[in-house]
PDB file of N, CA and C in Angstrom:
ATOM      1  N   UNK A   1     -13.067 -94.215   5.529  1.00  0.00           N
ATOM      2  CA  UNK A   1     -13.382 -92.962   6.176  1.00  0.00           C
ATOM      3  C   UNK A   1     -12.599 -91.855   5.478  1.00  0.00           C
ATOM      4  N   UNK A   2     -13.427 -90.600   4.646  1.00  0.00           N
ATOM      5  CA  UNK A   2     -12.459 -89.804   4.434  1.00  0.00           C
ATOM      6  C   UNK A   2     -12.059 -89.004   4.913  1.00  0.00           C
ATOM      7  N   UNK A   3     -10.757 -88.150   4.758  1.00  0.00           N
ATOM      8  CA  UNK A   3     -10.006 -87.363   5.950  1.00  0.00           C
ATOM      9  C   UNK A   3      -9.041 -86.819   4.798  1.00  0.00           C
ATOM     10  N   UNK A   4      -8.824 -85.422   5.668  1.00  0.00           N
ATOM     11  CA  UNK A   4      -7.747 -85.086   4.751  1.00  0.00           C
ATOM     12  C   UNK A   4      -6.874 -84.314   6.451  1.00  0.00           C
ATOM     13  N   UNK A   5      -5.795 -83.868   5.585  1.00  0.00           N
ATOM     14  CA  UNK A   5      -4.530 -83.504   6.622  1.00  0.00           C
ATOM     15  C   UNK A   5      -4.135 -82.290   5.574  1.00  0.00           C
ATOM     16  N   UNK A   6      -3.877 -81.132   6.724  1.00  0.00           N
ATOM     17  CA  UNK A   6      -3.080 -79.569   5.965  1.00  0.00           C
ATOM     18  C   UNK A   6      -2.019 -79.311   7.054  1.00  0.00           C
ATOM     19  N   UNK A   7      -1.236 -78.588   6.680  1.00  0.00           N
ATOM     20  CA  UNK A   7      -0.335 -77.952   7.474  1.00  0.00           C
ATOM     21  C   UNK A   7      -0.692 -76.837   6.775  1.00  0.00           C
ATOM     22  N   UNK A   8      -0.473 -75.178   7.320  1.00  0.00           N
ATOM     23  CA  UNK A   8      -1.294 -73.952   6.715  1.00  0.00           C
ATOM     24  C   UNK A   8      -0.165 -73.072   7.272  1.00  0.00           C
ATOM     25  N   UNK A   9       0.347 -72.443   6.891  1.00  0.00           N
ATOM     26  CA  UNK A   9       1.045 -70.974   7.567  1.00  0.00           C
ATOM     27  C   UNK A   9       0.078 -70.334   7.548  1.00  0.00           C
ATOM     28  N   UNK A  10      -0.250 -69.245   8.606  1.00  0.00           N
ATOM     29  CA  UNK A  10      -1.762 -67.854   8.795  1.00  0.00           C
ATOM     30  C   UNK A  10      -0.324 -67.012   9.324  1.00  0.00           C
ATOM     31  N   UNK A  11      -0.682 -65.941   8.335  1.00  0.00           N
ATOM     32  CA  UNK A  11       0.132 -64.707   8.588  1.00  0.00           C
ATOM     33  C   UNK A  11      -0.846 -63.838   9.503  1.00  0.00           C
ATOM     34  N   UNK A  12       0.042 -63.174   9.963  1.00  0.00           N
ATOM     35  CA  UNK A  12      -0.504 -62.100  11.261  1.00  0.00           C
ATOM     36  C   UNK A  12      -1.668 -61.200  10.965  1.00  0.00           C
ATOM     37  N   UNK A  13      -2.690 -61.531  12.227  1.00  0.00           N
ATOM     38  CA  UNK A  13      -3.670 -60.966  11.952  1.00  0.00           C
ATOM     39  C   UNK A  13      -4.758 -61.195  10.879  1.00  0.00           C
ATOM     40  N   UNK A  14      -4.296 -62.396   9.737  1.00  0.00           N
ATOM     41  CA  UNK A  14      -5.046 -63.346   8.777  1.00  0.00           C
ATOM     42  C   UNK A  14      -5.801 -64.089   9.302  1.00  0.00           C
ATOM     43  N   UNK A  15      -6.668 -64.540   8.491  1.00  0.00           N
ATOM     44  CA  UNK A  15      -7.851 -65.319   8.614  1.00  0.00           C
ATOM     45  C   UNK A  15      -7.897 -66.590   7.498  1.00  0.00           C
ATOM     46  N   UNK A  16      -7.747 -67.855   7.710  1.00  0.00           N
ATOM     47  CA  UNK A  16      -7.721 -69.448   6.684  1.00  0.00           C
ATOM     48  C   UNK A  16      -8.658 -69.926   6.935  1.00  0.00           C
ATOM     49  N   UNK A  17      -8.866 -70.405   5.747  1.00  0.00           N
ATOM     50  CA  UNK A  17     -10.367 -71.381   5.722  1.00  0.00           C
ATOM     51  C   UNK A  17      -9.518 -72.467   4.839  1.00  0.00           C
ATOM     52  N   UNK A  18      -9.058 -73.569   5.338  1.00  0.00           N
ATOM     53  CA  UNK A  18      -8.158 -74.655   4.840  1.00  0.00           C
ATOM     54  C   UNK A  18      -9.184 -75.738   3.952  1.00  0.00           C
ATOM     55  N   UNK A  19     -10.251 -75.976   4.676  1.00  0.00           N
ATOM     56  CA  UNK A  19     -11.038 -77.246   3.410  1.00  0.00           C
ATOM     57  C   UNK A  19     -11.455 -76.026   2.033  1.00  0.00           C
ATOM     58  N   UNK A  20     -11.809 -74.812   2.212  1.00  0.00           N
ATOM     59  CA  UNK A  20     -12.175 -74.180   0.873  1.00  0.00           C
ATOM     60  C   UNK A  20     -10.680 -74.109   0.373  1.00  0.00           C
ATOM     61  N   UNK A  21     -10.146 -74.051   0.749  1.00  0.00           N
ATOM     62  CA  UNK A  21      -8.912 -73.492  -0.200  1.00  0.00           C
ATOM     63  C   UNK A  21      -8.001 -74.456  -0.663  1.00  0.00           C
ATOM     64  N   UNK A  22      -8.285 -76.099  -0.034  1.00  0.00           N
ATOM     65  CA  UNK A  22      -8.025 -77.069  -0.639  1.00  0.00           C
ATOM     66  C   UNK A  22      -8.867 -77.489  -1.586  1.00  0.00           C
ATOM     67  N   UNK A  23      -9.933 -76.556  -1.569  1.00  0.00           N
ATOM     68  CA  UNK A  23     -11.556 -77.435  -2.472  1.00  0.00           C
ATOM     69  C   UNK A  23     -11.436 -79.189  -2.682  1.00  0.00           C
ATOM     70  N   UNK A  24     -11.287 -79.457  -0.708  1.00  0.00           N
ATOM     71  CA  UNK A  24     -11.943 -81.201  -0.549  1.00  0.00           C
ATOM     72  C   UNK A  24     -13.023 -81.373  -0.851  1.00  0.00           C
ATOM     73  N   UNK A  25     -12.869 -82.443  -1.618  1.00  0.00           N
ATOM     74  CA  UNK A  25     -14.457 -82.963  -1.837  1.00  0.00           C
ATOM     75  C   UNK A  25     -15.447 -83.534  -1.362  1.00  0.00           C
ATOM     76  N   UNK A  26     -15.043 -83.202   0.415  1.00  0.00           N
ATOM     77  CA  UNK A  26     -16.147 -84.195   1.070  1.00  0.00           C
ATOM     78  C   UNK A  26     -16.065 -82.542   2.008  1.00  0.00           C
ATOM     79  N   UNK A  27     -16.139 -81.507   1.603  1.00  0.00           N
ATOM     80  CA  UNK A  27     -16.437 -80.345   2.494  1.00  0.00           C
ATOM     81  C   UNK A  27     -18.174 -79.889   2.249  1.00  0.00           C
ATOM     82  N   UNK A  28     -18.847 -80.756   1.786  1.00  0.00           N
ATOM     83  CA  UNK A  28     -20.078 -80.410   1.869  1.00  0.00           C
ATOM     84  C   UNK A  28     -20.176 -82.052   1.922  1.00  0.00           C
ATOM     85  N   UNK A  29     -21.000 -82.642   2.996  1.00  0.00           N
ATOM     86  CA  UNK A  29     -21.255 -83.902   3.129  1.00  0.00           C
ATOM     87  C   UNK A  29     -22.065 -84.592   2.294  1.00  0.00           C
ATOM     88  N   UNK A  30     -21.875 -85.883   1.573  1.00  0.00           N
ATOM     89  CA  UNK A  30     -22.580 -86.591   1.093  1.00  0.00           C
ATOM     90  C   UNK A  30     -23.359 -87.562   1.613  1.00  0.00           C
ATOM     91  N   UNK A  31     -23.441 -87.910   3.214  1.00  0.00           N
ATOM     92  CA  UNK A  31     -24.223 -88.271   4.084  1.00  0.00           C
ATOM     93  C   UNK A  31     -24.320 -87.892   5.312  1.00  0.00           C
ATOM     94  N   UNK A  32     -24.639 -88.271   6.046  1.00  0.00           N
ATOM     95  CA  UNK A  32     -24.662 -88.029   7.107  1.00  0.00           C
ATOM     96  C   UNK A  32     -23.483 -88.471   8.258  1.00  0.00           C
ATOM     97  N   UNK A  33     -23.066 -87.515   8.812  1.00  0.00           N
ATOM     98  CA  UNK A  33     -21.526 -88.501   9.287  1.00  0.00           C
ATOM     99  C   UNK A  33     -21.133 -88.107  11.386  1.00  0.00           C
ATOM    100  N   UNK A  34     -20.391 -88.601  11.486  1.00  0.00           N
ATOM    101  CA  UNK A  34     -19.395 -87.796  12.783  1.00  0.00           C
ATOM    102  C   UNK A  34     -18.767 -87.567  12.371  1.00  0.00           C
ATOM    103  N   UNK A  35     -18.076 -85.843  12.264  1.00  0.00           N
ATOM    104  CA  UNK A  35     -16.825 -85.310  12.118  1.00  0.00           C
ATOM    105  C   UNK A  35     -16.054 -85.146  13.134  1.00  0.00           C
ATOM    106  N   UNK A  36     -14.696 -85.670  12.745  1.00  0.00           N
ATOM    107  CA  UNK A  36     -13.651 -85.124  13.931  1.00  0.00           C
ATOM    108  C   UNK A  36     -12.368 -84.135  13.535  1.00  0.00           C
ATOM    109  N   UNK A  37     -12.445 -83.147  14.298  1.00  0.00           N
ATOM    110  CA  UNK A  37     -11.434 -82.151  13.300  1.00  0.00           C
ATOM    111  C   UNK A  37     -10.278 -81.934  14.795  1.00  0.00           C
ATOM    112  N   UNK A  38      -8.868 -82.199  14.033  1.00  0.00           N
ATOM    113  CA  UNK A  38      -7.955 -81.842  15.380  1.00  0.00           C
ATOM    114  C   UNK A  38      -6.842 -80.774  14.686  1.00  0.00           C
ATOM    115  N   UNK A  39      -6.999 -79.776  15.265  1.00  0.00           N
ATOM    116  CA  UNK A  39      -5.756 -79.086  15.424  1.00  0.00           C
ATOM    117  C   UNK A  39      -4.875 -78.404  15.933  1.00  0.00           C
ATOM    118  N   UNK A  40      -3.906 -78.122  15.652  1.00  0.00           N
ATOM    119  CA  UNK A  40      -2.724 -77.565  16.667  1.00  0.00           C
ATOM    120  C   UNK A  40      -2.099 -76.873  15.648  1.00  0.00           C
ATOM    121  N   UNK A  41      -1.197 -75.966  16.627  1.00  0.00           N
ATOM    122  CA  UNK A  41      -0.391 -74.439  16.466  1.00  0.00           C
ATOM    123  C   UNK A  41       1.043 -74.332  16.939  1.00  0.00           C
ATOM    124  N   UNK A  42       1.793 -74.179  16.565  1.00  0.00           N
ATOM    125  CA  UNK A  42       3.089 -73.775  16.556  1.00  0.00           C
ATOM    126  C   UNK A  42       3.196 -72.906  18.428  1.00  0.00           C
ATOM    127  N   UNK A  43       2.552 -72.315  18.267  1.00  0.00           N
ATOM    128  CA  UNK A  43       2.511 -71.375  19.217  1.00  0.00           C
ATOM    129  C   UNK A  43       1.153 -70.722  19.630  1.00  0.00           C
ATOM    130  N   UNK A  44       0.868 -70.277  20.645  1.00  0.00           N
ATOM    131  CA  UNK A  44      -0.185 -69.702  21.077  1.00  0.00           C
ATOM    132  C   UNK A  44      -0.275 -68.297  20.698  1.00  0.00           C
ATOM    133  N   UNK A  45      -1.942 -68.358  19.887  1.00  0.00           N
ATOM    134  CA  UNK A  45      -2.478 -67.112  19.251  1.00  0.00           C
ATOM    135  C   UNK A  45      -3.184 -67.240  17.816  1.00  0.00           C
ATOM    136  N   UNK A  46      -3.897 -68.323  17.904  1.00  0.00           N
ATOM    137  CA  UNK A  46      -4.285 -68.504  16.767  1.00  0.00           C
ATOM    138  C   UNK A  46      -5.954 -69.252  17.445  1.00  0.00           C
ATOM    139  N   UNK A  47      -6.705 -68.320  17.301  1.00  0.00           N
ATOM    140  CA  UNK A  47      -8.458 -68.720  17.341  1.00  0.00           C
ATOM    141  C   UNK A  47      -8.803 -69.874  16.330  1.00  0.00           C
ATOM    142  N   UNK A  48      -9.692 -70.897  16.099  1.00  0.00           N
ATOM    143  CA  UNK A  48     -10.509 -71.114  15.547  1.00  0.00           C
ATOM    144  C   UNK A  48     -12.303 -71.604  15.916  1.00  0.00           C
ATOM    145  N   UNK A  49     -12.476 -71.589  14.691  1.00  0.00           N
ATOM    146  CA  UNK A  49     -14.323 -71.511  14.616  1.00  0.00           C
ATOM    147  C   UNK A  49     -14.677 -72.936  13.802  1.00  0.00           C
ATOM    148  N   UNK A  50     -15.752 -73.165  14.051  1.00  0.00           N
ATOM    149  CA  UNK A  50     -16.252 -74.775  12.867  1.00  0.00           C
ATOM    150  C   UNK A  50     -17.638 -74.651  13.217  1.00  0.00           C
ATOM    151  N   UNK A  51     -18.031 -74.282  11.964  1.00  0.00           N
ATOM    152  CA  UNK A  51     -19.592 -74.504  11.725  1.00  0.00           C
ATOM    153  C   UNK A  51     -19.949 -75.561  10.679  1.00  0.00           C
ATOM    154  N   UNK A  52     -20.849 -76.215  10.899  1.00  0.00           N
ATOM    155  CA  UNK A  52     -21.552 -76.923   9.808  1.00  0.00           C
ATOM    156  C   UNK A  52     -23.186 -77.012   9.418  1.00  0.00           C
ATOM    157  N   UNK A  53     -22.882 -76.270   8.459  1.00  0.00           N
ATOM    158  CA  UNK A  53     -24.410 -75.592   7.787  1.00  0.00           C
ATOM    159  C   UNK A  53     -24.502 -74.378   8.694  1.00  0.00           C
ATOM    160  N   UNK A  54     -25.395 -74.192   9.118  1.00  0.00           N
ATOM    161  CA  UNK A  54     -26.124 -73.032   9.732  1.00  0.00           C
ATOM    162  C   UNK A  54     -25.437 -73.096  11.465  1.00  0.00           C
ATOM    163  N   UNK A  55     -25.026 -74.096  11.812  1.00  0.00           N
ATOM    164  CA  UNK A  55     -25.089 -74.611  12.715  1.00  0.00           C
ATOM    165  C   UNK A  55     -23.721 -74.555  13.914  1.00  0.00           C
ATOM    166  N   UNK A  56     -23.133 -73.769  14.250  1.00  0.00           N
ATOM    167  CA  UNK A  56     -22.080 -72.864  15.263  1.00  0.00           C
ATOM    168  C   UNK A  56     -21.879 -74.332  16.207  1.00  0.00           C
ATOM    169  N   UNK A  57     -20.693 -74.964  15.750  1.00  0.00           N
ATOM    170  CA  UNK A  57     -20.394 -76.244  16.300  1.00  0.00           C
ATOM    171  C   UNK A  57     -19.264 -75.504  17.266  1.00  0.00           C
ATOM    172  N   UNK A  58     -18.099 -74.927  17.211  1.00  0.00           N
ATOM    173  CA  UNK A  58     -17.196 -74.179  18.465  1.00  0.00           C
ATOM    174  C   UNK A  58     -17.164 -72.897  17.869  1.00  0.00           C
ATOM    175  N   UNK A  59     -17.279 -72.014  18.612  1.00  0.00           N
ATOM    176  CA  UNK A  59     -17.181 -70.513  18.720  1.00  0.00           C
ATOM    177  C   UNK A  59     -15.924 -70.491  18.439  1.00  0.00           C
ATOM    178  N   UNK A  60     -15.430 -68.976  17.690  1.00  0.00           N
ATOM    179  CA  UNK A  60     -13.475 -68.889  18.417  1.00  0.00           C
ATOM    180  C   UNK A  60     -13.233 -69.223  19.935  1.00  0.00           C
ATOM    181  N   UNK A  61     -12.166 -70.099  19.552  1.00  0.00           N
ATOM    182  CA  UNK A  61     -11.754 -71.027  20.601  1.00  0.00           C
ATOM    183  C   UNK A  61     -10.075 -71.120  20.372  1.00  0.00           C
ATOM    184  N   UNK A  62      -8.967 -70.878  21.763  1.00  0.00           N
ATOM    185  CA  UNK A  62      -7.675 -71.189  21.213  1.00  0.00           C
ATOM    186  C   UNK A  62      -7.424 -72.825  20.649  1.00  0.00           C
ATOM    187  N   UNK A  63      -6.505 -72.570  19.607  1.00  0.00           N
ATOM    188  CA  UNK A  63      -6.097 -73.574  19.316  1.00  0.00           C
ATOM    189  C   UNK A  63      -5.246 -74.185  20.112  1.00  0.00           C
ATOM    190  N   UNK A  64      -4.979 -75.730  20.408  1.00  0.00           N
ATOM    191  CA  UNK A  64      -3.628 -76.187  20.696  1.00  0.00           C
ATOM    192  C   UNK A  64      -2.412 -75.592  20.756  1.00  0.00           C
ATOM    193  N   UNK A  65      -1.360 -75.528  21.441  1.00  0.00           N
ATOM    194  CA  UNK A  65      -0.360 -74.825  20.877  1.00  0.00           C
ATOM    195  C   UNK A  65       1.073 -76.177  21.194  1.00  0.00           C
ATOM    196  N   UNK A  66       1.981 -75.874  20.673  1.00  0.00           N
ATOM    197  CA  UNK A  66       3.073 -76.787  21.388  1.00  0.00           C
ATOM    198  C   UNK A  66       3.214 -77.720  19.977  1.00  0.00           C
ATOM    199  N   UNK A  67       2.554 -77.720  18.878  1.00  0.00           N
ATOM    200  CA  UNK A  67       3.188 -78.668  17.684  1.00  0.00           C
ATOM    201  C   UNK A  67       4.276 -77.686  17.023  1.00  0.00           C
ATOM    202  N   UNK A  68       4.507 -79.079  16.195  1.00  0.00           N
ATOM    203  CA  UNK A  68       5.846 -79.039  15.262  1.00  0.00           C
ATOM    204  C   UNK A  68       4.847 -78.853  13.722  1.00  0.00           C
ATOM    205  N   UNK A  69       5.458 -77.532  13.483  1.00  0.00           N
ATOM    206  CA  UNK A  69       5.236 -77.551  11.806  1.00  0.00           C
ATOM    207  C   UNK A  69       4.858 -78.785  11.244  1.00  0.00           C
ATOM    208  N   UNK A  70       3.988 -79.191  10.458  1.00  0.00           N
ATOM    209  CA  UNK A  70       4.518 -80.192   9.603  1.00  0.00           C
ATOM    210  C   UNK A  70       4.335 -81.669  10.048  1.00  0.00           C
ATOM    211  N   UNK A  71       3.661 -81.347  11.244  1.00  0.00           N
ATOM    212  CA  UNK A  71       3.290 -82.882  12.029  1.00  0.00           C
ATOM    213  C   UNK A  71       2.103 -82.819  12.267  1.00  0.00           C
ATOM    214  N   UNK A  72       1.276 -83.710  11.751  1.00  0.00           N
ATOM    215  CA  UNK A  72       0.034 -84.222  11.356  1.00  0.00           C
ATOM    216  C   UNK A  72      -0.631 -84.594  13.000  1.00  0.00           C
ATOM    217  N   UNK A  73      -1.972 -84.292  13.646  1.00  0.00           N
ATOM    218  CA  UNK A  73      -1.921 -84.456  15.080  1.00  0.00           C
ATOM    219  C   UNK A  73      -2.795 -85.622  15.136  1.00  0.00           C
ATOM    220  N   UNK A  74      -3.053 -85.798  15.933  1.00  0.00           N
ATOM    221  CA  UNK A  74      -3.580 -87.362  16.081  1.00  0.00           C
ATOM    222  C   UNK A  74      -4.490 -87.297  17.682  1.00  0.00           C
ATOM    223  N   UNK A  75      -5.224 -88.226  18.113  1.00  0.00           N
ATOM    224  CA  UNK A  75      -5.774 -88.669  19.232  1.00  0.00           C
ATOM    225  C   UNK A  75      -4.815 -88.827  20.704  1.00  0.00           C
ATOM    226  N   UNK A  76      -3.510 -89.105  20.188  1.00  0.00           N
ATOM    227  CA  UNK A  76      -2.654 -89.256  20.955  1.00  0.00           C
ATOM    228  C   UNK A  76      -2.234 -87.972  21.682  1.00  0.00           C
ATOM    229  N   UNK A  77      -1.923 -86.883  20.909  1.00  0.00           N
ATOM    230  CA  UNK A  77      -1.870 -85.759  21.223  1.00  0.00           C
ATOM    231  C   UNK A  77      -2.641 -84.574  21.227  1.00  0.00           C
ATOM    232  N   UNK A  78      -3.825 -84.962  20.748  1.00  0.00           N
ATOM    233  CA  UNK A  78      -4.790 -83.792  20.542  1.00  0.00           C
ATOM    234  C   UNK A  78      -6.009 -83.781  20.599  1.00  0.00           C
ATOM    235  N   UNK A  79      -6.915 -83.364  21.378  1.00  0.00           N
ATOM    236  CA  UNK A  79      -8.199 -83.856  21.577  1.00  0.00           C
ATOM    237  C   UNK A  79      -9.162 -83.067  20.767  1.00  0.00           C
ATOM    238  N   UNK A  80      -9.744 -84.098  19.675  1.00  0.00           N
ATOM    239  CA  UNK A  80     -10.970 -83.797  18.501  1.00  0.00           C
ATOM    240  C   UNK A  80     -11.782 -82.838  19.115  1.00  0.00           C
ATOM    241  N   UNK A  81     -12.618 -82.105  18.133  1.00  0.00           N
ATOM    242  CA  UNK A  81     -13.668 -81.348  18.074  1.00  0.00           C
ATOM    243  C   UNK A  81     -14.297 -82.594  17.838  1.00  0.00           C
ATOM    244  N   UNK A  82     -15.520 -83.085  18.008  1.00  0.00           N
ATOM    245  CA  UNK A  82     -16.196 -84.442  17.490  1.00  0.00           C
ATOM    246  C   UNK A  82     -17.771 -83.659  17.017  1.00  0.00           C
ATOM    247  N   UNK A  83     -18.351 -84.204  16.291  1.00  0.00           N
ATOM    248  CA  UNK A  83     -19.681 -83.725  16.346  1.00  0.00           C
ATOM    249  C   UNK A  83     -20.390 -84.564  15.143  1.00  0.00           C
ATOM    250  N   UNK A  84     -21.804 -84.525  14.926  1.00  0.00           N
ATOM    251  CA  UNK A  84     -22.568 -85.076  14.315  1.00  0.00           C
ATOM    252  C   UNK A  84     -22.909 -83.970  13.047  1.00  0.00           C
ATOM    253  N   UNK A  85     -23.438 -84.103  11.636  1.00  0.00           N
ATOM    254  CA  UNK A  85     -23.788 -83.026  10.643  1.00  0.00           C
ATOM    255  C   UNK A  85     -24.341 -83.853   9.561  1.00  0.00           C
ATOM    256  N   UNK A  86     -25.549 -83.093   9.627  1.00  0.00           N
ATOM    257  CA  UNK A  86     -26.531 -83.774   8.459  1.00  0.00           C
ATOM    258  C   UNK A  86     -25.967 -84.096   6.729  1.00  0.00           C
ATOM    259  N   UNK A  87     -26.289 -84.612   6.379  1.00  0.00           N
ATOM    260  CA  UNK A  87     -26.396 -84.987   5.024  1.00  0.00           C
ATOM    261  C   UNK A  87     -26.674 -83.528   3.932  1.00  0.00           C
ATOM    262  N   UNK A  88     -25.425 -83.198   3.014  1.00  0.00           N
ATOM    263  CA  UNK A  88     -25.569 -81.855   2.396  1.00  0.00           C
ATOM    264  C   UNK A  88     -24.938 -81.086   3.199  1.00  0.00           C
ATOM    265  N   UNK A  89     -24.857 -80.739   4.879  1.00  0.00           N
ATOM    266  CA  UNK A  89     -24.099 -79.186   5.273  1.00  0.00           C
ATOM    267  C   UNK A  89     -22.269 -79.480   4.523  1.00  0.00           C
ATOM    268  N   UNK A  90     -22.130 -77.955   4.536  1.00  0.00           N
ATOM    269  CA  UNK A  90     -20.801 -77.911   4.035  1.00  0.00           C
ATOM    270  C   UNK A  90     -20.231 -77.507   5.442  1.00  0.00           C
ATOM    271  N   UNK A  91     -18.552 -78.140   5.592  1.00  0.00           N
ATOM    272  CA  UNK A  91     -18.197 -77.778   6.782  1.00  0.00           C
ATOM    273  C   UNK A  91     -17.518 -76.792   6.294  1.00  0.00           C
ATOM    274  N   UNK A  92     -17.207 -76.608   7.746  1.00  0.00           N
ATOM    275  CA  UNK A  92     -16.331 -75.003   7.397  1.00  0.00           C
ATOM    276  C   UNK A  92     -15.422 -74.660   8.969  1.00  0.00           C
ATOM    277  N   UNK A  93     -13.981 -74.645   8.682  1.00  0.00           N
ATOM    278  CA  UNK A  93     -12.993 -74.586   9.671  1.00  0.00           C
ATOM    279  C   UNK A  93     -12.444 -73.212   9.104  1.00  0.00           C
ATOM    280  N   UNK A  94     -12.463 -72.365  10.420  1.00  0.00           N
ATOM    281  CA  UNK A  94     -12.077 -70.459  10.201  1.00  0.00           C
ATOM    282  C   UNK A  94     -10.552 -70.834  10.901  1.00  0.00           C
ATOM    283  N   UNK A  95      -9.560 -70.584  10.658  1.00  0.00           N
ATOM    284  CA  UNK A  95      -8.385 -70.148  11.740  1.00  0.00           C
ATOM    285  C   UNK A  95      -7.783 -68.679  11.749  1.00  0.00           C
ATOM    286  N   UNK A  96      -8.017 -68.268  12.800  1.00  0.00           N
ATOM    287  CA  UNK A  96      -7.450 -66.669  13.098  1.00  0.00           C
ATOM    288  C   UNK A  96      -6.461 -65.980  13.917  1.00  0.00           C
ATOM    289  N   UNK A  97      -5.263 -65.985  13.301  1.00  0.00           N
ATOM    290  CA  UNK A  97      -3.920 -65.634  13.920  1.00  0.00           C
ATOM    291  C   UNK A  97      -4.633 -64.310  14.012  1.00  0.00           C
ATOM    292  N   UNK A  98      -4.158 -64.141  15.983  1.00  0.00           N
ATOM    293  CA  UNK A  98      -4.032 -63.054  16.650  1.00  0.00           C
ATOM    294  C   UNK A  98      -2.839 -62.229  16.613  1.00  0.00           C
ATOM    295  N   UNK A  99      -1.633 -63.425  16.397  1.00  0.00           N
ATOM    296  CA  UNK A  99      -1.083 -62.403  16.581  1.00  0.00           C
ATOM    297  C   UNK A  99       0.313 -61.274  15.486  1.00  0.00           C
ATOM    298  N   UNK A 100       1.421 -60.997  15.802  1.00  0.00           N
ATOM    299  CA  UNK A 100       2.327 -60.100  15.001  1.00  0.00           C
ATOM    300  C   UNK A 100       2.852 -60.721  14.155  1.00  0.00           C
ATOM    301  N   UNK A 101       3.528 -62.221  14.349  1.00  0.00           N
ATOM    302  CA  UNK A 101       3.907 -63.089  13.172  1.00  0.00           C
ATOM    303  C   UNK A 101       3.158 -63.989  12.626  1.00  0.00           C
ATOM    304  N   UNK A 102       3.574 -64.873  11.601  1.00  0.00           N
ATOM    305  CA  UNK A 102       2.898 -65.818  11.240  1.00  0.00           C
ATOM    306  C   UNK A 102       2.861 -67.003  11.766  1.00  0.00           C
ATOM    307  N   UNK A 103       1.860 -67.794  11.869  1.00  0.00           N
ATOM    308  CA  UNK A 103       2.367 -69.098  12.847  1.00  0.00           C
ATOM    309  C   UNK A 103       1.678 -70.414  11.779  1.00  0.00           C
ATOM    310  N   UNK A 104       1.912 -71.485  11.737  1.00  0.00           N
ATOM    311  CA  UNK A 104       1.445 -72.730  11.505  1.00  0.00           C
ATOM    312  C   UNK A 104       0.782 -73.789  11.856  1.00  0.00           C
ATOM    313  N   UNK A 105      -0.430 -73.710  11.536  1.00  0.00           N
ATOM    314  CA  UNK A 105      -1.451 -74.720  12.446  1.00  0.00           C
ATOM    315  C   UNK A 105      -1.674 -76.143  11.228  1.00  0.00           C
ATOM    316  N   UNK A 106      -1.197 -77.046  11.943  1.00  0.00           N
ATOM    317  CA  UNK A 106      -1.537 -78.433  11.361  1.00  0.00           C
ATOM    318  C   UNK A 106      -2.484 -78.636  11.918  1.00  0.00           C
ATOM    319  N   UNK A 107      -3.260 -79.541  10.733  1.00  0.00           N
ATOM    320  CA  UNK A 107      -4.875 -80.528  11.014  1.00  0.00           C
ATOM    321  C   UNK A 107      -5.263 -81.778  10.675  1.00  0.00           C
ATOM    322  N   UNK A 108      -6.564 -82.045  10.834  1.00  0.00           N
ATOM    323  CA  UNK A 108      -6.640 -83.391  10.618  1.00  0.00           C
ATOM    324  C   UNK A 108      -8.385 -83.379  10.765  1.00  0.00           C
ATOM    325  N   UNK A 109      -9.374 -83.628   9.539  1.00  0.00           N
ATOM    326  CA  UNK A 109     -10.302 -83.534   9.652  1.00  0.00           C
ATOM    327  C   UNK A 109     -10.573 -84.934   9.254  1.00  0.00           C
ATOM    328  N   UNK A 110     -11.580 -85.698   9.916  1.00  0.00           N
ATOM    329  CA  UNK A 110     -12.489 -87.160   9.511  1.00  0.00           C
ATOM    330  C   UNK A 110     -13.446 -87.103   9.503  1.00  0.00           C
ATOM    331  N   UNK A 111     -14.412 -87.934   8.512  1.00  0.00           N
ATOM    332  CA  UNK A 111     -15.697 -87.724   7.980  1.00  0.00           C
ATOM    333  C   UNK A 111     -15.630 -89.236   8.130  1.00  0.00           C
ATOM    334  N   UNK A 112     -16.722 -89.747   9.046  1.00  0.00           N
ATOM    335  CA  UNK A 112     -17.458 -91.001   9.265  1.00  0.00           C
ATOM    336  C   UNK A 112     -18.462 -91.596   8.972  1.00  0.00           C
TER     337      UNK A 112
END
């Protein structure tokens, strides 16, 4: 199953797109899969969005808040976005610090 893991600093009022800016190679699907994407935030104030293809899988939505920099989240502590995406869409995870400082959102995306 591939998966990748980021930890991201988003400076204030910034906007990250973490699979483009890692350019993973499974950010446009080569089959058809269940994705599960989990993440969490340092602190509360940080939106995100996940579309795949055309297709508005969560609106801005708060993130998690209450992780540790640098710690990878898991099932245990964090409950997946889950969803289904055809064969070819490229995914796409937005994160949008609201607020004055910068904060750190760790992730964890799986492709099934």
């Amino acid at each position: 199953m591939p998966s990748i893991s980021f930890s991201r600093s988003i400076a204030a009022g910034a906007t990250d797109f973490p699979l483009s800016a890692l350019a993973w190679a499974f950010e446009q699907l080569p089959y058809p899969a269940v994705v599960r994407v989990f993440l969490r935030t340092t602190a509360v104030g940080v939106l995100a969005r996940i579309q795949t293809g055309s297709e508005m899988v969560q609106d801005e939505t708060p993130v998690q808040s209450g992780g540790t920099a640098g710690v990878t989240p898991s099932q245990l502590n964090t409950t997946p976005t889950e969803f289904v995406a055809p064969h070819g869409d490229r995914l796409s995870v937005a994160m949008r610090n609201t607020t004055g400082g910068a904060l750190t959102v760790d992730g964890l995306v799986q492709v099934e």
